[in-house]
Protein backbone atom coordinates (compact mmCIF):
# COMPACT_ATOMS: atom_id res chain seq x y z
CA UNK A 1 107.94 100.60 67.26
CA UNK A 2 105.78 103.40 69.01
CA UNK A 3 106.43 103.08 72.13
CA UNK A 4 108.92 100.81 73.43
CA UNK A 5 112.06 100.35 76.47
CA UNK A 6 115.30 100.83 75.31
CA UNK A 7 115.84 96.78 76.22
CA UNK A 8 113.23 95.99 73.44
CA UNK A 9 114.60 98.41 70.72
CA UNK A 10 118.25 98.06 71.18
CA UNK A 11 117.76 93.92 71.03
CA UNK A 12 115.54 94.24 68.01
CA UNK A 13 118.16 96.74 66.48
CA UNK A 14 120.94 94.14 67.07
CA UNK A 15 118.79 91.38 65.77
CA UNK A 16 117.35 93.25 62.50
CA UNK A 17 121.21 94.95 61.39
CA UNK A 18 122.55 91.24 61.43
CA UNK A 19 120.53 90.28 58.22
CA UNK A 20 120.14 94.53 56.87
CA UNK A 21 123.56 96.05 58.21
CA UNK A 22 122.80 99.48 56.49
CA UNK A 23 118.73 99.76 57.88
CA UNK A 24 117.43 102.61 59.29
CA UNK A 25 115.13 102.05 62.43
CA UNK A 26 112.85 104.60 63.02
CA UNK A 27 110.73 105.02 65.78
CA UNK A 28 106.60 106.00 64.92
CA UNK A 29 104.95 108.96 65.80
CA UNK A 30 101.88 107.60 66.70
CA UNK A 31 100.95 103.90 67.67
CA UNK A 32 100.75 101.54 64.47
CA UNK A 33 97.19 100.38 64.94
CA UNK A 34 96.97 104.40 63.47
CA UNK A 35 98.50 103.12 60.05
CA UNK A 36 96.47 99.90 59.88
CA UNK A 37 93.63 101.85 60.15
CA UNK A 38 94.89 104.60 57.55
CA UNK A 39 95.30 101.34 55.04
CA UNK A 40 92.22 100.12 56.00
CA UNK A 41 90.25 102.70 55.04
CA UNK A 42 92.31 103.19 51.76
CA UNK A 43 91.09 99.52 51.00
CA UNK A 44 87.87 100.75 51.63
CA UNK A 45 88.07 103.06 49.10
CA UNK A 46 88.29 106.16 50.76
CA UNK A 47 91.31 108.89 50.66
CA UNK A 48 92.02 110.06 54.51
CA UNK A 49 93.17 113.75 54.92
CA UNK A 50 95.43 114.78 56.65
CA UNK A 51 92.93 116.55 59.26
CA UNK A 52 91.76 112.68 59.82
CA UNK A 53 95.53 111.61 60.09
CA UNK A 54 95.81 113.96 62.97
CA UNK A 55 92.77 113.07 64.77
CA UNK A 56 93.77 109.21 64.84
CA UNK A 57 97.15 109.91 65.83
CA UNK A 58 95.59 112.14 69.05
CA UNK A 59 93.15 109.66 69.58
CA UNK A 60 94.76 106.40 69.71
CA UNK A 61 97.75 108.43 71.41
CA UNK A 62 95.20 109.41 74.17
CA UNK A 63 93.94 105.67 74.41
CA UNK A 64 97.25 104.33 74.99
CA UNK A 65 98.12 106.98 77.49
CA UNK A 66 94.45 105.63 79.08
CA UNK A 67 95.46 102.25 78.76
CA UNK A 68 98.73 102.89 80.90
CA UNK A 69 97.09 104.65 83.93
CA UNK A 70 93.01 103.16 84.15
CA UNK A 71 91.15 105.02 86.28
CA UNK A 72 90.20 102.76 89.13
């Protein structure tokens, strides 16, 4: 989970160590759509550097940010 309240990730902890008592949660770096994009374009055939990793992560970071306070 990028981005989420403690409510959310605490519940989903709780919930998730009930079945996998020794996972790990981690919280992302970036928003996921950034690694569904990295996958798709390794399905596509092409090999993302890490220069393009960057740029995704700052740009969909930047959209979300967008997303929480539109400009009216």
């Amino acid at each position: 989970m990028y981005d989420g309240s403690p409510l959310l990730t605490q519940t989903m902890a709780r919930t998730i160590r009930r079945v996998a008592p020794s996972s790990r949660l981690v919280r992302l770096t970036a928003p996921s759509v950034v690694g569904a994009v990295l996958l798709g374009m390794e399905q596509a055939g092409l090999k993302p550097t890490s220069a393009v990793r960057e740029q995704l992560k700052e740009s969909a970071t930047k959209a979300s940010l967008q997303d929480d306070f539109p400009e009216r």
